[in-house]
Protein backbone atom coordinates (compact mmCIF):
# COMPACT_ATOMS: atom_id res chain seq x y z
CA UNK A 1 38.66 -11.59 -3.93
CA UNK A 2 36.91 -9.06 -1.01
CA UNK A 3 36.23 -6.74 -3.62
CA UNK A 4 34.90 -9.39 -5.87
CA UNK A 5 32.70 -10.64 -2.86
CA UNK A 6 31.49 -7.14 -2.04
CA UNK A 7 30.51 -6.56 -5.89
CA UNK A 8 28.52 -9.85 -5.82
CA UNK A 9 26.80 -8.89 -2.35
CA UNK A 10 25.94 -5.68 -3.94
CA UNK A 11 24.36 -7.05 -6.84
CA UNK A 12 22.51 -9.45 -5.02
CA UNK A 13 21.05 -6.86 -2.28
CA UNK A 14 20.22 -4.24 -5.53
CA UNK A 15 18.31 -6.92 -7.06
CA UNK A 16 16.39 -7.82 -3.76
CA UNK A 17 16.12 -3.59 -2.98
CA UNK A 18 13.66 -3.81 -6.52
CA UNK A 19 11.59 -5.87 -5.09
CA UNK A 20 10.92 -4.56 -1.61
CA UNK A 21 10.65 -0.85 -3.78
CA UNK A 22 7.84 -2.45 -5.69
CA UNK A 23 5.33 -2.87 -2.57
CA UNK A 24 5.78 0.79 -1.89
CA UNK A 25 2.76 2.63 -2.94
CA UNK A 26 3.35 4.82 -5.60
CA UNK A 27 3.27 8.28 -5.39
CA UNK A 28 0.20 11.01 -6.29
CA UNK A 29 0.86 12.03 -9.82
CA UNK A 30 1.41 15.84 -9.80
CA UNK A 31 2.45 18.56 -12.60
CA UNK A 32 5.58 19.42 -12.51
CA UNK A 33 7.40 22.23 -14.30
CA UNK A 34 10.97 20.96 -13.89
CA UNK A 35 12.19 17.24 -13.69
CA UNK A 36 14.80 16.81 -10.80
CA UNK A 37 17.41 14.18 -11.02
CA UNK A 38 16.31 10.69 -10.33
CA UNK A 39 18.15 10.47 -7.74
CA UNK A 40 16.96 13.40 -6.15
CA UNK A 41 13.30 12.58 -6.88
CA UNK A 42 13.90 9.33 -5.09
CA UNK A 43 14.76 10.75 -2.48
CA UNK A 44 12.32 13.49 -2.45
CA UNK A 45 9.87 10.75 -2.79
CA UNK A 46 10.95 8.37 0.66
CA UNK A 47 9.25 9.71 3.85
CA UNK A 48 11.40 10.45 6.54
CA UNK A 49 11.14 7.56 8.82
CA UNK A 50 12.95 5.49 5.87
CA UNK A 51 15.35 8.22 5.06
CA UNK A 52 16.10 7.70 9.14
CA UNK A 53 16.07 4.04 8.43
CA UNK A 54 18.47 4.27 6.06
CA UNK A 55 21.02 6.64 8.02
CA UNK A 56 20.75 4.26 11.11
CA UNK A 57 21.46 1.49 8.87
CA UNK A 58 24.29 2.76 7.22
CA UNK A 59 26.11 3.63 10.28
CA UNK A 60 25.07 0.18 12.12
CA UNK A 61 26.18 -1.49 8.73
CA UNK A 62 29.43 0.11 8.53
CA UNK A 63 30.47 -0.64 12.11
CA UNK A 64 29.71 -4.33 11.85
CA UNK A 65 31.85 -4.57 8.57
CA UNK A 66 34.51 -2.44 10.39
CA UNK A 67 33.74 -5.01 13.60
CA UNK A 68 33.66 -8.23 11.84
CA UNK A 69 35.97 -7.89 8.59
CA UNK A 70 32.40 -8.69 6.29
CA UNK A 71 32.11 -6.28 4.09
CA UNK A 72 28.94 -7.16 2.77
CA UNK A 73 27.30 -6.29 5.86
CA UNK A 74 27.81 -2.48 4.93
CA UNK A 75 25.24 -3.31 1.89
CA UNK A 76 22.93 -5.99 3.95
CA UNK A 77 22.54 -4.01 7.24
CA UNK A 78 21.16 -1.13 5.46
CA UNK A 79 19.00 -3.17 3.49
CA UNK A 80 17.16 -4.83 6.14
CA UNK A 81 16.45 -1.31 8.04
CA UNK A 82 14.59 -0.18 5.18
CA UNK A 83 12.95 -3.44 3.52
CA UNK A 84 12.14 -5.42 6.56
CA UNK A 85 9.26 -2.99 7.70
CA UNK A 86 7.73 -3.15 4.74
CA UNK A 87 7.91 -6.88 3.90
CA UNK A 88 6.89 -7.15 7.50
CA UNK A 89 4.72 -4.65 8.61
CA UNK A 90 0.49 -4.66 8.25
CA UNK A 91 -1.56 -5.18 5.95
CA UNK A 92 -3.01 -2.26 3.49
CA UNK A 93 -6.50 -1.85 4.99
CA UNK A 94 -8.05 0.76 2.47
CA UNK A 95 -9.81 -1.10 0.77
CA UNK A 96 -11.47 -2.58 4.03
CA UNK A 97 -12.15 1.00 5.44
CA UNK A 98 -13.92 2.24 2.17
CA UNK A 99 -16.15 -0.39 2.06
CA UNK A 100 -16.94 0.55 5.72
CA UNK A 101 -17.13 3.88 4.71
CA UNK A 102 -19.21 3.18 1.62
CA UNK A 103 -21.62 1.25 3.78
CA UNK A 104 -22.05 4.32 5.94
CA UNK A 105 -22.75 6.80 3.52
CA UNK A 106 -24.98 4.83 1.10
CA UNK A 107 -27.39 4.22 4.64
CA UNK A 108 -27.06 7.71 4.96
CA UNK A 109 -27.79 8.41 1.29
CA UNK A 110 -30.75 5.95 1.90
CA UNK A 111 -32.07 7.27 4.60
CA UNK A 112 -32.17 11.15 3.43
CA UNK A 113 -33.52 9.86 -0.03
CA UNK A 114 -35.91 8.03 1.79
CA UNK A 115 -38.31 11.27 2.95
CA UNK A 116 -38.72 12.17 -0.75
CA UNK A 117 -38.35 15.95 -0.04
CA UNK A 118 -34.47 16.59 -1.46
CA UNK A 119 -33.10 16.52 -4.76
CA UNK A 120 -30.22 14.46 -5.58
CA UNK A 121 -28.01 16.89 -5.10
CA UNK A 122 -29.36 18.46 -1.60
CA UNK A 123 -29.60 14.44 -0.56
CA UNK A 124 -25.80 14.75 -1.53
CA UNK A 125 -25.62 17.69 0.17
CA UNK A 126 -26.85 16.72 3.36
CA UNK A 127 -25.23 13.63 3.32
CA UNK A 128 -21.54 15.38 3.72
CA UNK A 129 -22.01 16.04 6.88
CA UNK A 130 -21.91 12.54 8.50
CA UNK A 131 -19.68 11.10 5.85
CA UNK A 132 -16.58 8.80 6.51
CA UNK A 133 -13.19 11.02 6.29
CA UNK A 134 -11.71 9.13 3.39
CA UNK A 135 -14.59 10.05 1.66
CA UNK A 136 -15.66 13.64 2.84
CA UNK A 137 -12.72 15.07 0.24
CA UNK A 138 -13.88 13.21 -2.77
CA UNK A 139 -17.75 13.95 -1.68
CA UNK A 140 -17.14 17.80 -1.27
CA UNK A 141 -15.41 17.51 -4.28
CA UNK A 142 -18.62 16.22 -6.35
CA UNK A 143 -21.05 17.94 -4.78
CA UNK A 144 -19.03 21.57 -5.54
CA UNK A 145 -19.11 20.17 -9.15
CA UNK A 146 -22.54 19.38 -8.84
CA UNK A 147 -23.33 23.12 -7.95
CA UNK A 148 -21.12 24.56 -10.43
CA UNK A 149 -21.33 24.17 -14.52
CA UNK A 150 -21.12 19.80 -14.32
CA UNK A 151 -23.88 17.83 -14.70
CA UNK A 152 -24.96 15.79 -11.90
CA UNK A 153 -23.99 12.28 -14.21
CA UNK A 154 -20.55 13.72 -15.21
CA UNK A 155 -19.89 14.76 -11.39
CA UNK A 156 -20.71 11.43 -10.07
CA UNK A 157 -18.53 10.04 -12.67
CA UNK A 158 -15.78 11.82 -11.58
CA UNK A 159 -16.08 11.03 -8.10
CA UNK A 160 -16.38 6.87 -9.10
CA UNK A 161 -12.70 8.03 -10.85
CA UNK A 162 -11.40 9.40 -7.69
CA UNK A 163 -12.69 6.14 -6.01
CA UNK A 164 -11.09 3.69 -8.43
CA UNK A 165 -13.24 0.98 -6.49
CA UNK A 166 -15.67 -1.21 -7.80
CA UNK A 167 -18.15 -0.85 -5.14
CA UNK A 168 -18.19 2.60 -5.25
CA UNK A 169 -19.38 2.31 -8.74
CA UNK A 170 -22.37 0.43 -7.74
CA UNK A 171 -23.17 3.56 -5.27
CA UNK A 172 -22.80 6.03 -8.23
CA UNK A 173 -24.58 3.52 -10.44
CA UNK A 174 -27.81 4.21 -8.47
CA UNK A 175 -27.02 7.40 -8.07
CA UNK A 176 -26.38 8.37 -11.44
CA UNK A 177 -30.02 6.35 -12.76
CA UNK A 178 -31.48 8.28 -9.98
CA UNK A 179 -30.26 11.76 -11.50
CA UNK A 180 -30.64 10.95 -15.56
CA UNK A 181 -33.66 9.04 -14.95
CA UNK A 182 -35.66 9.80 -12.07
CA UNK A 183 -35.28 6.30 -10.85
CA UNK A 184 -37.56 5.17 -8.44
CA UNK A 185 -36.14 2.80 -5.25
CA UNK A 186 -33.33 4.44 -4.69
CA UNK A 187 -33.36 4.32 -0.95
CA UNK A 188 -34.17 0.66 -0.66
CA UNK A 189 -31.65 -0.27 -3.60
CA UNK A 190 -28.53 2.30 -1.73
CA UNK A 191 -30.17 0.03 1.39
CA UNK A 192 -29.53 -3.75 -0.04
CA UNK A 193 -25.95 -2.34 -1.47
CA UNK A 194 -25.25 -1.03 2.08
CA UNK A 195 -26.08 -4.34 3.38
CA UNK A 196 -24.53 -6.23 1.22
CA UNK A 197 -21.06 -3.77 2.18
CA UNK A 198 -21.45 -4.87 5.34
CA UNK A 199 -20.74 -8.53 4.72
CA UNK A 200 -17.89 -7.68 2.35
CA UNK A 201 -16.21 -5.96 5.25
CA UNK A 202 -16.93 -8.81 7.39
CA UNK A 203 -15.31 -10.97 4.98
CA UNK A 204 -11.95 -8.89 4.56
CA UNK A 205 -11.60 -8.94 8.31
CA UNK A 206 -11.51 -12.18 8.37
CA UNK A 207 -9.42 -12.69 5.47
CA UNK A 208 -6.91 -10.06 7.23
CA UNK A 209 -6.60 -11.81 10.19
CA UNK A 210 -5.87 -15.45 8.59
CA UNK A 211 -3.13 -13.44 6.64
CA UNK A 212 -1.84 -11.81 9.67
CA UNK A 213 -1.00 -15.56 11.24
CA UNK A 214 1.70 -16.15 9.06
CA UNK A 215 3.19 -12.83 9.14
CA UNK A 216 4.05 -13.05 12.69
CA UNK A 217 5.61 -16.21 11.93
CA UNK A 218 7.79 -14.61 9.47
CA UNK A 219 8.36 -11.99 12.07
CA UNK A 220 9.90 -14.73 14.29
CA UNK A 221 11.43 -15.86 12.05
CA UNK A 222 13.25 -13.00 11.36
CA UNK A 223 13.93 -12.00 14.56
CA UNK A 224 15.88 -16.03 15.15
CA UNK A 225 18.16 -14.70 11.38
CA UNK A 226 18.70 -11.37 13.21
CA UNK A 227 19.88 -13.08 16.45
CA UNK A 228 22.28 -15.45 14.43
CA UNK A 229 23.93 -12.66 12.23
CA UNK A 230 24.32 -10.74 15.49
CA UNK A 231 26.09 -13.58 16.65
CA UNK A 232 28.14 -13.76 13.66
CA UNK A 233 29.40 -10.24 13.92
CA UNK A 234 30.05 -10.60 17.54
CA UNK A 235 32.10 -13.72 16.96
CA UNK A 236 33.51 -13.30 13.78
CA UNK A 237 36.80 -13.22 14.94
CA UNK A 238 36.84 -16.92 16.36
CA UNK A 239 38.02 -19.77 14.47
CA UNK A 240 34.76 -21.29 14.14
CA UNK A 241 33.31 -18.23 12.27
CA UNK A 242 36.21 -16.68 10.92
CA UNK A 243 35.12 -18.40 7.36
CA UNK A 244 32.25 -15.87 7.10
CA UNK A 245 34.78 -12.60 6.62
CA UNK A 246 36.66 -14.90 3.53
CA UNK A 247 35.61 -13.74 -0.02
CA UNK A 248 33.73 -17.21 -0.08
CA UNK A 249 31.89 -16.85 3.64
CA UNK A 250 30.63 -13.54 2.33
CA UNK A 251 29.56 -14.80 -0.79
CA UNK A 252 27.51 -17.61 0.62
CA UNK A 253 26.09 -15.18 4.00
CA UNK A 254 24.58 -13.08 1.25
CA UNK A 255 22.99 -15.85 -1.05
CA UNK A 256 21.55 -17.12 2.39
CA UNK A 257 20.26 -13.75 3.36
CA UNK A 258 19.31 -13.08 0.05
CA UNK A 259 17.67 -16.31 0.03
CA UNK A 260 15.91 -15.10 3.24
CA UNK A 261 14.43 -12.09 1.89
CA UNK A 262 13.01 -13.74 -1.25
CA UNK A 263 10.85 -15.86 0.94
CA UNK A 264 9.37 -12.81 2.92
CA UNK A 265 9.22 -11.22 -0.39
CA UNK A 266 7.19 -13.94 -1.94
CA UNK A 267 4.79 -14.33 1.57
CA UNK A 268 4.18 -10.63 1.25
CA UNK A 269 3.21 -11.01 -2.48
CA UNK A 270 0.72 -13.37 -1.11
CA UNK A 271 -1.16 -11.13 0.83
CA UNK A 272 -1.66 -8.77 -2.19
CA UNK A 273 -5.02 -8.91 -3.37
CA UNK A 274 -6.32 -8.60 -6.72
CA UNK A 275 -8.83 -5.41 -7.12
CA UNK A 276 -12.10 -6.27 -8.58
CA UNK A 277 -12.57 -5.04 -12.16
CA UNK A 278 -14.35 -1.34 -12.26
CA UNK A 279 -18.22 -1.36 -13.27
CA UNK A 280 -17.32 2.19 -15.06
CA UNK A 281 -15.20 2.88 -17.20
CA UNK A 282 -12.88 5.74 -16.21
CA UNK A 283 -13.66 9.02 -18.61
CA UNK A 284 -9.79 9.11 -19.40
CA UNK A 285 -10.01 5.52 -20.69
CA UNK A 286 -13.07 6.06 -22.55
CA UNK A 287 -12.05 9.16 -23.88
CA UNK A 288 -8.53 7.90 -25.70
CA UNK A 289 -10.47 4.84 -26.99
């Protein structure tokens, strides 16, 4: 019947371990000549502060199973090292910084535009230098494409690509009527987006910190479940908790702490939000259609 237990924990905890593994971001796609074992990709793949996570977790998990006769807690303990800080840790503010950062460049674009003197690639050009840092990459990137055998439209394209963000597309928009078709009011149209960026940002801040609120709820929260399962491994032994280290106590300690976890799963899955649709279509897209 422990055995059984322990196989039921187990299934439970993998099941829950899927869905904390789905809010980590996936990786960069790269070329790779030789496929490693899953396993060994997975592994490859987790940064070190969870791999540290993990070893702390195993060792804490298998002295309070040794400690307190549950041998489920070899399977939770471990668990909760890894998945807690990411069901409970901050919010994803990307997309919040490269709006900021698009709001920054596109004055900046603006404002070099606006003496009428540069080409669209020198206003590029000159624009690198006081870009954002999560865009100086992508920008260097566009404007060396820009200087080499791509045209101006196709480099821009590419960079909206890199971006993946709607709003950047309405910068390159501009930017790419400005270079096929000499489009006049660029600077004041790169100056209305810009403003407009500026209230978007304002707007995710705010959203942020309303979402925030109930995280550090669920972070008390968690903290009260941590203090009672200490408690539980402390006193395990008496007759008042001695249930919990029966096939049946272990079975229902895991549905409750599985239980548990669903709920921060689902409150984290609330914070996700939806990315607006793209205004262009990515070339690789277009291309296979």
């Amino acid at each position: 019947m422990a055995l059984l237990a322990a196989l039921v924990g187990a299934g439970i905890i993998g099941g829950i371990i899927l869905l904390i593994v789905s809010f980590q971001p996936a990786p960069p796609k790269r070329q790779r000549d030789r496929r490693p074992a899953k396993t060994t990709a997975l592994w490859a793949r987790t940064s070190p502060r969870t791999r540290l996570l993990l070893l702390i977790g195993v060792v804490v998990g298998l002295i309070s199973a040794t400690l307190s006769g549950i041998i489920v807690l070899a399977v939770v303990i471990p668990v909760a090292f890894v998945g807690l800080p990411l069901l409970l840790g901050k919010q994803d503010t990307r997309e919040r910084d490269l709006l900021s950062a698009l709001e920054t460049w596109a004055r900046s674009l603006a404002s070099t535009a606006d003496t009428g003197s540069f080409t669209l690639r020198e206003v590029i050009a000159v624009s690198r230098a006081s870009a954002p840092p999560i865009l100086r990459v992508a920008i260097d990137r566009m404007h060396n494409r820009m200087s080499g055998s791509w045209s101006n439209a196709a480099a821009l394209r590419a960079f909206a690509d890199e971006m993946d963000n709607a709003w950047a597309d309405e910068v390159v928009i501009y930017l790419i009527q400005a270079a096929e078709f000499n489009a006049g009011g660029l600077t004041k149209a790169l100056e209305s987006l810009a403003d407009n960026l500026a209230t978007q940002v304002k707007h995710r801040i705010a959203i942020y910190n309303e979402r925030d609120k109930p995280r550090r709820t669920l972070m008390t929260l968690t903290g009260i479940v941590a203090m009672v399962l200490l408690g539980i491994v402390v006193f395990s032994r008496t007759p008042q908790l001695a249930a919990y280290s029966t096939p049946v106590g272990e079975i229902i300690l895991t549905v409750i702490l599985g239980s548990f976890v669903l709920l921060l799963v689902w409150a984290k899955a609330q914070t996700r939000g939806k990315p607006e649709s793209r205004i262009i279509i990515n070339q690789a897209l277009e291309e296979s259609a």
